[in-house]
C-alpha atoms as a PDB file:
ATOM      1  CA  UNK A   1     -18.149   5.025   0.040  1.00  0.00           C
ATOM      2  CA  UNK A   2     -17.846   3.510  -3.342  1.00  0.00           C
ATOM      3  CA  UNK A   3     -16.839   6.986  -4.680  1.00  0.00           C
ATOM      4  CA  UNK A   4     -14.285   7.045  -2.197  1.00  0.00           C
ATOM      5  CA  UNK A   5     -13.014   3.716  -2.427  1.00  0.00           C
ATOM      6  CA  UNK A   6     -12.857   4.807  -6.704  1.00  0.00           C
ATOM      7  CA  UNK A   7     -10.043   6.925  -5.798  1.00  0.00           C
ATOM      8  CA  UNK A   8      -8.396   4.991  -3.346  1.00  0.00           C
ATOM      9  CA  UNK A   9      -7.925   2.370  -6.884  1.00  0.00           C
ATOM     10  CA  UNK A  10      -6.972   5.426  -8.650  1.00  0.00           C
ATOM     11  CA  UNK A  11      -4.522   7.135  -6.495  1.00  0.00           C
ATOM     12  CA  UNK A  12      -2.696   3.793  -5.625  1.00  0.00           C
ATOM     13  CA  UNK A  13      -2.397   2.618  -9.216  1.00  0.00           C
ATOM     14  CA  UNK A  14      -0.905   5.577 -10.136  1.00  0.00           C
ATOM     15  CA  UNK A  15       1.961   5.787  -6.924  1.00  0.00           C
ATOM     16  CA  UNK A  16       4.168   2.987  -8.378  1.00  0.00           C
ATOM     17  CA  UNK A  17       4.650   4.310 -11.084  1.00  0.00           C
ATOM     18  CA  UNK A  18       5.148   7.537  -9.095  1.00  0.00           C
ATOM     19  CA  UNK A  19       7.958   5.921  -6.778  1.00  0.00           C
ATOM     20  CA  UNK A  20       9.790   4.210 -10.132  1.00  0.00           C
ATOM     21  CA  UNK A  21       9.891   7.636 -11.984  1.00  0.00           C
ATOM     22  CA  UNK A  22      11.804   8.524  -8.374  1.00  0.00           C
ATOM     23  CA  UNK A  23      14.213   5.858  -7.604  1.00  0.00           C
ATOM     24  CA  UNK A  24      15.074   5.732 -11.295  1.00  0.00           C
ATOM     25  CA  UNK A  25      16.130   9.504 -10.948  1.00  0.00           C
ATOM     26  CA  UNK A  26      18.110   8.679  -8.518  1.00  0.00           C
ATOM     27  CA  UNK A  27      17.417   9.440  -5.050  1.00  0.00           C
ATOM     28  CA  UNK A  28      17.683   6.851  -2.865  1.00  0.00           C
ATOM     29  CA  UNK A  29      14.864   4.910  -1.950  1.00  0.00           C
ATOM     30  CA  UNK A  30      14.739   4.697   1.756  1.00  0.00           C
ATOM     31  CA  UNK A  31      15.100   8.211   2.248  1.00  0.00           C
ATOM     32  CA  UNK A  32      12.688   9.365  -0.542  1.00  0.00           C
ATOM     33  CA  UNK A  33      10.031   7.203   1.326  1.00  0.00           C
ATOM     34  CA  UNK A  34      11.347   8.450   4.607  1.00  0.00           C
ATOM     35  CA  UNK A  35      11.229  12.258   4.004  1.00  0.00           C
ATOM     36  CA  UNK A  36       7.548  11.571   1.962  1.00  0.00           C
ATOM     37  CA  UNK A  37       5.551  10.000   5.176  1.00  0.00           C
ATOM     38  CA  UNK A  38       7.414  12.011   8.016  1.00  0.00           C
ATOM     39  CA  UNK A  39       6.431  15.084   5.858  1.00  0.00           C
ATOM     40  CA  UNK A  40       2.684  13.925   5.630  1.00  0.00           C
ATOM     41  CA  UNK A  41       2.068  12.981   8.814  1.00  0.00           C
ATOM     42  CA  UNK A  42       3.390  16.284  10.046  1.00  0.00           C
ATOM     43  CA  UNK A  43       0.850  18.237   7.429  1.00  0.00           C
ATOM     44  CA  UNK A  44      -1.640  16.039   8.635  1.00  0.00           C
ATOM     45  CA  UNK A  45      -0.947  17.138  12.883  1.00  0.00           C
ATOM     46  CA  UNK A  46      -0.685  20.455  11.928  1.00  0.00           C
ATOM     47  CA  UNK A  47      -4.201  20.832   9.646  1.00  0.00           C
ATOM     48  CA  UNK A  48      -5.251  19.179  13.102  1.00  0.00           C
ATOM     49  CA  UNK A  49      -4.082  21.870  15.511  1.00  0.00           C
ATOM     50  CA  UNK A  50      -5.129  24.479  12.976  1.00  0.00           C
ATOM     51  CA  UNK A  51      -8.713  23.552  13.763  1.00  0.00           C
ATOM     52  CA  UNK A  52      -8.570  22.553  17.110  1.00  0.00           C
ATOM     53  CA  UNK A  53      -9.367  18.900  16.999  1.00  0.00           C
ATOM     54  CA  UNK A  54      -8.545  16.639  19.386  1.00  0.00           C
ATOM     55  CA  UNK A  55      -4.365  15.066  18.592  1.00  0.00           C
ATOM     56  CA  UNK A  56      -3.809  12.682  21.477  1.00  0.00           C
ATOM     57  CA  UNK A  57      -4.420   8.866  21.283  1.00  0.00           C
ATOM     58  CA  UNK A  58      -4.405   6.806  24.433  1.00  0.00           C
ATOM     59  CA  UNK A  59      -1.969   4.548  25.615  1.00  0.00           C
ATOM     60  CA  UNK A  60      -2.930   1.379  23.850  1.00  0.00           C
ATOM     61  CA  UNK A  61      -4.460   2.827  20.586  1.00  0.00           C
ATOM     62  CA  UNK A  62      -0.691   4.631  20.317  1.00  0.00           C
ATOM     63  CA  UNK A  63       1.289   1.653  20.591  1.00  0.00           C
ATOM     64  CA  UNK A  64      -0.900  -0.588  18.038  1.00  0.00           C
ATOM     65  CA  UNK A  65      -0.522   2.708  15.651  1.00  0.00           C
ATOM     66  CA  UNK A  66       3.306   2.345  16.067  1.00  0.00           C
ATOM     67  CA  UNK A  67       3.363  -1.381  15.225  1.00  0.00           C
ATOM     68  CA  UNK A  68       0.857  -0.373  11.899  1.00  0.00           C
ATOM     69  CA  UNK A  69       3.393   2.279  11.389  1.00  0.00           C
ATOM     70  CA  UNK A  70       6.455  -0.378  11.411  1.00  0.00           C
ATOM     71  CA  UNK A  71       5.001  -2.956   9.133  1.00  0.00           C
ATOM     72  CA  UNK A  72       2.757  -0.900   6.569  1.00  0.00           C
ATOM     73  CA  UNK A  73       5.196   2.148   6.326  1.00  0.00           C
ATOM     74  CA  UNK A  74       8.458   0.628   7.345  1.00  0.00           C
ATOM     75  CA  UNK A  75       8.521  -2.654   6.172  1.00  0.00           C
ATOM     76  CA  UNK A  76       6.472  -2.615   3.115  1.00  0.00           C
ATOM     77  CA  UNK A  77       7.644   0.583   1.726  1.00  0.00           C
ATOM     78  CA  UNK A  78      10.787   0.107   2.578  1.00  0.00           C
ATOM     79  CA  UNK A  79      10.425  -3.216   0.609  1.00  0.00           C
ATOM     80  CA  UNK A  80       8.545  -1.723  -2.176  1.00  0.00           C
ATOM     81  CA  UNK A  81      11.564   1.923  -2.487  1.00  0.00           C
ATOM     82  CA  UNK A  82      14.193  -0.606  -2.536  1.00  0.00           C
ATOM     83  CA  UNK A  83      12.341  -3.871  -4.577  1.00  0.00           C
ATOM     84  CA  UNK A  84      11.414  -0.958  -7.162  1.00  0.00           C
ATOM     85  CA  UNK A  85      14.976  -0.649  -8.009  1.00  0.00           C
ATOM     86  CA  UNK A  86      15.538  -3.548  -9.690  1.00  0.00           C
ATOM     87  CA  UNK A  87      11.719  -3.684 -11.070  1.00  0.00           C
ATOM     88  CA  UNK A  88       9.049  -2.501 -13.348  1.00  0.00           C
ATOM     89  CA  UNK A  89       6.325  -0.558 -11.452  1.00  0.00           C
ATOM     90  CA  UNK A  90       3.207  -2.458 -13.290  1.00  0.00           C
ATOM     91  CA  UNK A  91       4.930  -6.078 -11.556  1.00  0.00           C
ATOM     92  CA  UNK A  92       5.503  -4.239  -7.951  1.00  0.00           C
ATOM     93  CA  UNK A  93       1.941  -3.577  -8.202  1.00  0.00           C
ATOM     94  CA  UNK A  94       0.705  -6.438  -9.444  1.00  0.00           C
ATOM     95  CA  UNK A  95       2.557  -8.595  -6.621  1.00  0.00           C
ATOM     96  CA  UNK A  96       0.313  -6.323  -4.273  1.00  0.00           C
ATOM     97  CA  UNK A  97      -2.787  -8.214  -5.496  1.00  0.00           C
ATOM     98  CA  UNK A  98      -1.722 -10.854  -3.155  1.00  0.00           C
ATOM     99  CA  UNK A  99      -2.564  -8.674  -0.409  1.00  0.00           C
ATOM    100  CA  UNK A 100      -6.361  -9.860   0.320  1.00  0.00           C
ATOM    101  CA  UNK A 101      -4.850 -12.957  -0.256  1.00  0.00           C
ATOM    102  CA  UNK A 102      -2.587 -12.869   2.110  1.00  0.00           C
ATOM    103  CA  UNK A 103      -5.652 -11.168   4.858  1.00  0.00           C
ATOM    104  CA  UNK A 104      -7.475 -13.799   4.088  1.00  0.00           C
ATOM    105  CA  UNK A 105      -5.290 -16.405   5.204  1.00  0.00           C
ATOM    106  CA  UNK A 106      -4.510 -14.571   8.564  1.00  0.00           C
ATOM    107  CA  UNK A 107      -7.993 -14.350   8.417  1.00  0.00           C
ATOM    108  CA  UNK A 108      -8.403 -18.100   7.742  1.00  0.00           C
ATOM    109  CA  UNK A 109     -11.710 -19.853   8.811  1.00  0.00           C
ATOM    110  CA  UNK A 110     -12.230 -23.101   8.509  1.00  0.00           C
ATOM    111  CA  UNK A 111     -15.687 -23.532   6.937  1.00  0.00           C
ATOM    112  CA  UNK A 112     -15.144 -24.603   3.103  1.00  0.00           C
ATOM    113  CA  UNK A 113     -11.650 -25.211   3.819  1.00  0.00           C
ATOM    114  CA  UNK A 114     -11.345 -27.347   0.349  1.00  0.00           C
ATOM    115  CA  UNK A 115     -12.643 -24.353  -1.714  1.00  0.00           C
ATOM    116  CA  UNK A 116      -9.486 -22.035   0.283  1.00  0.00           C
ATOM    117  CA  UNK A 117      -7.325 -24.136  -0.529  1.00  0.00           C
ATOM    118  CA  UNK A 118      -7.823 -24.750  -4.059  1.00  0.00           C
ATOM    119  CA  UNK A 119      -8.132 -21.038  -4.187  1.00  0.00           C
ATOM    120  CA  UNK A 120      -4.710 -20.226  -2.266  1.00  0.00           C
ATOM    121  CA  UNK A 121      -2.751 -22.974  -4.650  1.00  0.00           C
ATOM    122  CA  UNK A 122      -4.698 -21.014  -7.821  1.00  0.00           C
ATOM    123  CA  UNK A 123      -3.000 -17.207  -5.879  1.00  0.00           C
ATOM    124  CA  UNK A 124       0.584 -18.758  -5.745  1.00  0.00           C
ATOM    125  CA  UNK A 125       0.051 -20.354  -9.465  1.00  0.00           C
ATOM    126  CA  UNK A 126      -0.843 -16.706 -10.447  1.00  0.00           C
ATOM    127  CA  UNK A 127       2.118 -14.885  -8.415  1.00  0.00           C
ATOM    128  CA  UNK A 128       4.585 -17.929 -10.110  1.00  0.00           C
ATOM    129  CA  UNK A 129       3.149 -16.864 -13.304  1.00  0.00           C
ATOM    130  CA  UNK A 130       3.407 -13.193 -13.025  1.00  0.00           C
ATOM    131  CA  UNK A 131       7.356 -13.437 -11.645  1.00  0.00           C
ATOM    132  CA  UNK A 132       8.587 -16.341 -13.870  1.00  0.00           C
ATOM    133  CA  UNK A 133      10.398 -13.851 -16.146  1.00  0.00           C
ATOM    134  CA  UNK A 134      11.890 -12.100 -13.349  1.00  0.00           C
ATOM    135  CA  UNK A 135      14.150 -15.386 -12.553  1.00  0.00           C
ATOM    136  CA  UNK A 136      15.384 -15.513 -16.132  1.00  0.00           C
ATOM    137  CA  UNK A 137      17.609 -13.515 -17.924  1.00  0.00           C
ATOM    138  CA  UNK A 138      20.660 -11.363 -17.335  1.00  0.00           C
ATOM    139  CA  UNK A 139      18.997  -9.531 -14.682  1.00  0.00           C
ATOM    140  CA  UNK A 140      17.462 -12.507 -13.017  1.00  0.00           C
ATOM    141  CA  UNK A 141      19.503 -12.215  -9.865  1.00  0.00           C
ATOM    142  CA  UNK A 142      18.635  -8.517  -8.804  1.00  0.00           C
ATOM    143  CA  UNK A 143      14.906  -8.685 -10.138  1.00  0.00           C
ATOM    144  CA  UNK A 144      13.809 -12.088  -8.868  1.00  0.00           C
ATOM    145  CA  UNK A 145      15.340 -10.598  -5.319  1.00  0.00           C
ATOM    146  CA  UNK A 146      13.275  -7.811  -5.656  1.00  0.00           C
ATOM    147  CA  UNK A 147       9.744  -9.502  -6.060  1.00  0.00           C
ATOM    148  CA  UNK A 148      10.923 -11.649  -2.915  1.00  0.00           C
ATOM    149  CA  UNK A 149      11.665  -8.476  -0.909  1.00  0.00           C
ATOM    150  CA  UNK A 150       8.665  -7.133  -2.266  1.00  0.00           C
ATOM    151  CA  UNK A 151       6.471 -10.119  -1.270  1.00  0.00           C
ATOM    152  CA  UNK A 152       7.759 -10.157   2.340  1.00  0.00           C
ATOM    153  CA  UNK A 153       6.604  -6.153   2.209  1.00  0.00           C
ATOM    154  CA  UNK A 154       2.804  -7.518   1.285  1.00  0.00           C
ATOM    155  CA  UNK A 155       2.881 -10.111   4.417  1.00  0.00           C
ATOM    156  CA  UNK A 156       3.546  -6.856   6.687  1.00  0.00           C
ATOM    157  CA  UNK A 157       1.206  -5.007   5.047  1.00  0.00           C
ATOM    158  CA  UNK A 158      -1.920  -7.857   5.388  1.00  0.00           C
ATOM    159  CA  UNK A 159      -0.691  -7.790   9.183  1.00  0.00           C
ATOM    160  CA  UNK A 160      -0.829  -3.942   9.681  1.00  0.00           C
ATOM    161  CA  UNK A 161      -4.443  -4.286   7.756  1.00  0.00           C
ATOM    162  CA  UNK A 162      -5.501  -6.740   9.958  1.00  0.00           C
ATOM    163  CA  UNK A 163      -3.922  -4.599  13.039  1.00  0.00           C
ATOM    164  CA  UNK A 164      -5.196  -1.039  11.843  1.00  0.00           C
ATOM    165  CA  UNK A 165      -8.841  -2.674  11.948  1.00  0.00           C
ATOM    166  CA  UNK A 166      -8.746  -3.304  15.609  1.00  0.00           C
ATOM    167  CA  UNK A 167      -7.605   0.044  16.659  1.00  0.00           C
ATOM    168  CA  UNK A 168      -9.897   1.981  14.209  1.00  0.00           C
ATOM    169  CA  UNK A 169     -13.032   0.122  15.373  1.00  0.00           C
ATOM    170  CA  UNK A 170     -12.381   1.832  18.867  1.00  0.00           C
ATOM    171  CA  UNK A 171     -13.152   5.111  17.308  1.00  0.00           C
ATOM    172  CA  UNK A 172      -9.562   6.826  16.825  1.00  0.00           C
ATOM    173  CA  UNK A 173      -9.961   9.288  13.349  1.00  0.00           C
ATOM    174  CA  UNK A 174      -9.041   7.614  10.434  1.00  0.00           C
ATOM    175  CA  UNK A 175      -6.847  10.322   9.277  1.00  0.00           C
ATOM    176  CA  UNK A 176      -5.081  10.814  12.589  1.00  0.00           C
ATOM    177  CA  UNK A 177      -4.011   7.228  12.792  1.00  0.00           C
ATOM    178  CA  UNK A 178      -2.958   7.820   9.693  1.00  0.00           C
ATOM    179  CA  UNK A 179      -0.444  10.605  10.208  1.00  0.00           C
ATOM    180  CA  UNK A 180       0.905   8.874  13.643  1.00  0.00           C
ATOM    181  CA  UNK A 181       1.541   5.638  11.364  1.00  0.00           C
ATOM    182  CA  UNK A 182       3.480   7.452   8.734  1.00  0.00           C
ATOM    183  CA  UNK A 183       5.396   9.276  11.617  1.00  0.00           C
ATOM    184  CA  UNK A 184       6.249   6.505  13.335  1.00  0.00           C
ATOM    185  CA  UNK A 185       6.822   4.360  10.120  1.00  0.00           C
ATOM    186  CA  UNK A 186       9.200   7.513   8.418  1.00  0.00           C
ATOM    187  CA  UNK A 187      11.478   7.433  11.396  1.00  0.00           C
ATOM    188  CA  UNK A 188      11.974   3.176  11.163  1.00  0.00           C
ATOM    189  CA  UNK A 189      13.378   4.437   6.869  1.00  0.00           C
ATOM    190  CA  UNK A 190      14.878   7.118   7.763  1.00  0.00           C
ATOM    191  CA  UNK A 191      17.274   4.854   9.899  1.00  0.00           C
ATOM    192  CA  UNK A 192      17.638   2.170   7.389  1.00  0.00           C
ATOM    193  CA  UNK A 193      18.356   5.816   5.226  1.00  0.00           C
ATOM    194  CA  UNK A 194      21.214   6.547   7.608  1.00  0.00           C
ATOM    195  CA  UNK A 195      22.812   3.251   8.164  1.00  0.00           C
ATOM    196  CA  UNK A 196      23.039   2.021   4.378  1.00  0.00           C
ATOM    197  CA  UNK A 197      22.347   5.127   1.972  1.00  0.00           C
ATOM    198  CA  UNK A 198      25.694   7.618   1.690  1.00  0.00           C
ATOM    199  CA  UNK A 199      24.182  11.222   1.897  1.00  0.00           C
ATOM    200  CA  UNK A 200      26.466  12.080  -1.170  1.00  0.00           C
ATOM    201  CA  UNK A 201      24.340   9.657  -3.347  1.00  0.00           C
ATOM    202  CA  UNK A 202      21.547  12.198  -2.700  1.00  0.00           C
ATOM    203  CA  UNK A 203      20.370  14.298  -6.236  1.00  0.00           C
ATOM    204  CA  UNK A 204      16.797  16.322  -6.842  1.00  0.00           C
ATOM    205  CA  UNK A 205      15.591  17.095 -10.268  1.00  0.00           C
ATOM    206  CA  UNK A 206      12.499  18.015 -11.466  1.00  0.00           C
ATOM    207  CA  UNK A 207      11.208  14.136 -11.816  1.00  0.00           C
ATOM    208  CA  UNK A 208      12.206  13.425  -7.910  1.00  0.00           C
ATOM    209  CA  UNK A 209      10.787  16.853  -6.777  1.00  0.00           C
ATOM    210  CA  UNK A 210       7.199  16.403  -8.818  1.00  0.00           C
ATOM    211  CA  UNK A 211       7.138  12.590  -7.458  1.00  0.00           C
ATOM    212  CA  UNK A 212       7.920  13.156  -3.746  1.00  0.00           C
ATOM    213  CA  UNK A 213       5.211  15.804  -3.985  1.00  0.00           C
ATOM    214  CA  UNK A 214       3.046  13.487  -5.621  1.00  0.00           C
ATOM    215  CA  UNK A 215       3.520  10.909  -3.381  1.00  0.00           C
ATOM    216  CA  UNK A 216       3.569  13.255  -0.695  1.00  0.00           C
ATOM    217  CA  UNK A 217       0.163  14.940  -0.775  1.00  0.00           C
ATOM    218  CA  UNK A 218      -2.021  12.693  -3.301  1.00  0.00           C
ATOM    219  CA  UNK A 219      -0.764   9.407  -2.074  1.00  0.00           C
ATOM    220  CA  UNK A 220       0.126   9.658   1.355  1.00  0.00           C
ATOM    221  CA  UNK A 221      -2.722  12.267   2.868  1.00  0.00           C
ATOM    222  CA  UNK A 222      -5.127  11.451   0.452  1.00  0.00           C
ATOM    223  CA  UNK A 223      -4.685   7.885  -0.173  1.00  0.00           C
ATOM    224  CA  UNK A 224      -3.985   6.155   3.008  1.00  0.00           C
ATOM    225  CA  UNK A 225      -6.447   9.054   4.876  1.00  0.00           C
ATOM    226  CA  UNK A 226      -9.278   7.362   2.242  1.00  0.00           C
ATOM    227  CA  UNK A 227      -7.961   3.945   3.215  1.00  0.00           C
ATOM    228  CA  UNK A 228      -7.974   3.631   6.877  1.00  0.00           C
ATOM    229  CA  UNK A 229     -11.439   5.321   6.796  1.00  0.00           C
ATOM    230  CA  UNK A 230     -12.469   2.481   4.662  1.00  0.00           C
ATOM    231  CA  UNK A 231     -10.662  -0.334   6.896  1.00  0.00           C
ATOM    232  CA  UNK A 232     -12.363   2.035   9.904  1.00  0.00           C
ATOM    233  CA  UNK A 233     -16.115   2.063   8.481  1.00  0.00           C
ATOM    234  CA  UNK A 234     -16.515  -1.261   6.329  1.00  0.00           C
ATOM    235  CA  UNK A 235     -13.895  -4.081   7.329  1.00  0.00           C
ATOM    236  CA  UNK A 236      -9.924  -5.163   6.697  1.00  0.00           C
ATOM    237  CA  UNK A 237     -10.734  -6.942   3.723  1.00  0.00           C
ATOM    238  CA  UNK A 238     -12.761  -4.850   1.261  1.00  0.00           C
ATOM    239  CA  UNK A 239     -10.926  -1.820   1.624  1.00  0.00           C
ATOM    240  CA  UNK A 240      -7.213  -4.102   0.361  1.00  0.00           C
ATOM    241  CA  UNK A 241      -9.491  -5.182  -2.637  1.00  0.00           C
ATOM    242  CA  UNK A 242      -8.070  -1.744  -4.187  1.00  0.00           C
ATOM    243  CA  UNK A 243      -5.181  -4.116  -5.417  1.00  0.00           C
ATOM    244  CA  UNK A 244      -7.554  -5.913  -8.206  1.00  0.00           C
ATOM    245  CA  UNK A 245      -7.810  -2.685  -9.976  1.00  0.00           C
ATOM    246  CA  UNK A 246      -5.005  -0.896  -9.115  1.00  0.00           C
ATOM    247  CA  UNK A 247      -2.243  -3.273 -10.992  1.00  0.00           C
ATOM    248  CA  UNK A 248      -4.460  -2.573 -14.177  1.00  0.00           C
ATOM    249  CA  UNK A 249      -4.016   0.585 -13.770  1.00  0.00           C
ATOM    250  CA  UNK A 250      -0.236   0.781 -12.939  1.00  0.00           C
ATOM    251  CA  UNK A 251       0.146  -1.519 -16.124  1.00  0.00           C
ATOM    252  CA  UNK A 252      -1.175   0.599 -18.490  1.00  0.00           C
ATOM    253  CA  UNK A 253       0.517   4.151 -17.066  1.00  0.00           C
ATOM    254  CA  UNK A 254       3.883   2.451 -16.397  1.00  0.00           C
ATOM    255  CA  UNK A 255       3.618   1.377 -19.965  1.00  0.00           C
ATOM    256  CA  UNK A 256       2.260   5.024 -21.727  1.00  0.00           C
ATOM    257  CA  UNK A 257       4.939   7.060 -18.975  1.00  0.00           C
ATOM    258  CA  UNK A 258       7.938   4.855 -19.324  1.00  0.00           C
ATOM    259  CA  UNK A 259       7.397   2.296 -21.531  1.00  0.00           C
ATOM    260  CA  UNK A 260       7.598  -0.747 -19.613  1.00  0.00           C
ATOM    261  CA  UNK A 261       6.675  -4.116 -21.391  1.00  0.00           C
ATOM    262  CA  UNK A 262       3.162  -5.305 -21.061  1.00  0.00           C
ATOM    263  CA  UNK A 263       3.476  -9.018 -20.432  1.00  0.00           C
ATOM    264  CA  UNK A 264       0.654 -11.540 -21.076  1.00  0.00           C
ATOM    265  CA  UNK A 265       2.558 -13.296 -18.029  1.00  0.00           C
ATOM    266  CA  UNK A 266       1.177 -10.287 -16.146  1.00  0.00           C
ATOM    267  CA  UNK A 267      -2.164 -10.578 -17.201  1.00  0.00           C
ATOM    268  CA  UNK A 268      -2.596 -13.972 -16.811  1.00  0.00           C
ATOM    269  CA  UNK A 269      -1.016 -13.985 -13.479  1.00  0.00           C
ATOM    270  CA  UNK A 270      -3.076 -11.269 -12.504  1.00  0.00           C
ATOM    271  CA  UNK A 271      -6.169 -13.195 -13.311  1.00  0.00           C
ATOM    272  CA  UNK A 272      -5.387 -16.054 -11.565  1.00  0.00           C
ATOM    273  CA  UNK A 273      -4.422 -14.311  -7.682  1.00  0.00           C
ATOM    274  CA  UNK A 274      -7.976 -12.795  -8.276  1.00  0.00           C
ATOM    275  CA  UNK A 275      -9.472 -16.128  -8.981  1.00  0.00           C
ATOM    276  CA  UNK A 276      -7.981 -17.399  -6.026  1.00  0.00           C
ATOM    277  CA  UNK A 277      -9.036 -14.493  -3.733  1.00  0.00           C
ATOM    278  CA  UNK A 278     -12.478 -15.050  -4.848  1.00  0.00           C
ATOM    279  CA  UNK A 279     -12.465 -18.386  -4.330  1.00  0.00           C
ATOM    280  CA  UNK A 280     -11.256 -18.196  -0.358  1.00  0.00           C
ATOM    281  CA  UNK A 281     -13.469 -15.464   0.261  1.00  0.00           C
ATOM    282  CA  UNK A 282     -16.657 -16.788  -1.522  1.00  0.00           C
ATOM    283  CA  UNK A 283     -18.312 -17.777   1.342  1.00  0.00           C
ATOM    284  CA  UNK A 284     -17.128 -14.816   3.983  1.00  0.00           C
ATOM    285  CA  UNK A 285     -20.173 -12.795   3.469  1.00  0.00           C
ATOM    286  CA  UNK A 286     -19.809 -10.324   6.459  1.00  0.00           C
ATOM    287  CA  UNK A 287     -16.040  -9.857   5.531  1.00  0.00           C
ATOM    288  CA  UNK A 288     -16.352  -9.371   1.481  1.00  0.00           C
ATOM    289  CA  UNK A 289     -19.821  -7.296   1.491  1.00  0.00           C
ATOM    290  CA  UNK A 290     -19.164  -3.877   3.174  1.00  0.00           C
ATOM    291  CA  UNK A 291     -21.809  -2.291   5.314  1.00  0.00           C
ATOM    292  CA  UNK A 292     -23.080   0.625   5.201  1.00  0.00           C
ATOM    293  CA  UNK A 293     -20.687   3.024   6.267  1.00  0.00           C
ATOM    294  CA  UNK A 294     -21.363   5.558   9.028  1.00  0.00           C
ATOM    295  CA  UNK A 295     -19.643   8.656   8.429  1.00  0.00           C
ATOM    296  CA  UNK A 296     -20.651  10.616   5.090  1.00  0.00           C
ATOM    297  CA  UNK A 297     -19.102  10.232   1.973  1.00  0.00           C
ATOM    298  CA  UNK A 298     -19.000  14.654   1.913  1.00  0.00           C
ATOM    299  CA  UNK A 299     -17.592  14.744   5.423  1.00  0.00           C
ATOM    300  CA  UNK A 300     -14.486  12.053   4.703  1.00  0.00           C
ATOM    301  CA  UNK A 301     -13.637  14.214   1.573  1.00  0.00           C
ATOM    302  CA  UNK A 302     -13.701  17.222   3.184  1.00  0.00           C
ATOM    303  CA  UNK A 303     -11.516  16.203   5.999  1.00  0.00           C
ATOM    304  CA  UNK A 304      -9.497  14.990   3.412  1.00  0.00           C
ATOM    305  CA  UNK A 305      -9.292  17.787   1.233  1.00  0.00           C
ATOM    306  CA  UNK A 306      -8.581  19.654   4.490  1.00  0.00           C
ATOM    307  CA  UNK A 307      -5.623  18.008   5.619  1.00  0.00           C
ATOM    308  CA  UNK A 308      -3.916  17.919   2.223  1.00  0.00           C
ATOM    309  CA  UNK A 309      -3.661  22.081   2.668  1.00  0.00           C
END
């Protein structure tokens, strides 16, 4: 589990950058995310016929898979394509740290309430932090819009965690769900595509090709097939942890690929959303301490490795 959960950090700090080395190139970003997930989830179906398992969900688990699809594939990707645009790929991931901050509030319980609070004010003093260079400047309009677009992407994204829980505890494959979410949540970009991206603007070079690809296999099977096994064996909260690490990673390779500024702002912003999340969750035992999962480590990787063919 912990192995897996290792490259879960990995993979993820590495896909910003991933998605900025795209949208800088040029394609545009609701149909590079579009064409990435409807493409995965499709690899994913068919690696599931190929071996004859099981494809339908019922009724109900379908429908709560469609609204995961629409707020952690539409909504927050589409936020994160666009928000990408206009900045660095070490900030887009370090606003994602305020994900399990975010759970935890849906999440919100009422024991300790003095030590949440002080720890949701210390979050929000980190995220002001972290973005307070984003308002200034020439390019203050277009970037501080981004890290609001991209913050409104990381409320959908705590709600389709919280949501993807629910309908993996029932027993629907991890990996499945995934490739109905990314379906469902490709078709929701590829209209926003359609309705405000001119198909002329579209251009493929080597950088978008090796990026979609990336993103495609590695992030999208991989990745999110790792994740929603996580959410599925341990709980909605441990598994979004991946976004303490992850922004230190995406720092330090957005800074060695393209050069993008390493800000003590960051860092110190960083530390304090952390601090916070610590502090609301310090006394949530069952949710912060994962259990032991069921399904072997070996049998998750294989599936994984299998549906990534």
């Amino acid at each position: 589990m912990y192995i897996a959960y290792a490259m879960v950090c990995l993979i993820f700090g590495t896909t910003f950058l991933a998605i900025k080395v795209g949208v800088d190139a040029g394609i545009p970003p609701f149909f590079f995310g579009g064409t990435r997930f409807l493409v995965a989830g499709i690899l994913i179906i068919l690696s599931f016929l190929a071996t004859n398992k099981q494809i339908r969900l019922t009724n109900k688990n379908m429908k709560e898979t469609a609204m995961v699809g629409v707020l952690m594939t539409t909504v927050y990707f589409g936020a994160l394509y666009w928000g990408e645009q206009h900045i660095s790929s070490g900030l887009a991931a370090l606003l994602a740290a305020t994900t399990p901050l975010i759970v935890s509030i849906i999440q919100w319980q009422h024991k300790n309430s003095g030590l949440k609070i002080i720890g949701m004010c210390l979050g929000l003093l980190g995220v002001g932090v972290a973005v307070v260079t984003s308002f200034i400047g020439e390019r203050a309009t277009s970037s501080g819009l981004g890290v609001v677009v991209l913050l409104l992407g990381q409320i959908a994204f705590a709600f389709g965690t919280v949501r993807s829980r629910k309908t993996l505890s029932s027993g629907v494959d991890a990996h499945l769900f995934n490739a109905y979410q990314m379906i469902v949540g490709s078709v929701g970009l590829l209209v926003l595509s359609a309705l405000t991206e001119p198909i002329k603007t579209l251009t493929f070079d080597t950088n978008i090709l090796t990026s979609w690809i990336y993103l495609t296999i590695i992030g999208s099977i991989a990745g999110h097939g790792l994740y929603y096994w996580l959410v599925r064996t341990t709980n909605s909260f441990f598994p979004s942890t991946w976004t303490y690490i992850s922004p230190i990673i995406a720092q330090f390779v957005g800074y060695w690929w393209l050069r993008e500024e390493l800000s003590i702002y960051s860092f110190v912003g960083l530390s304090l959303v952390l601090l916070g999340v610590f502090w609301i969750n310090k006394d949530m035992r069952s949710e912060g301490k994962p259990p032991t999962p069921q399904p072997k480590l070996e049998k998750v990787i294989s599936e994984t490795t299998e549906a990534s063919r």
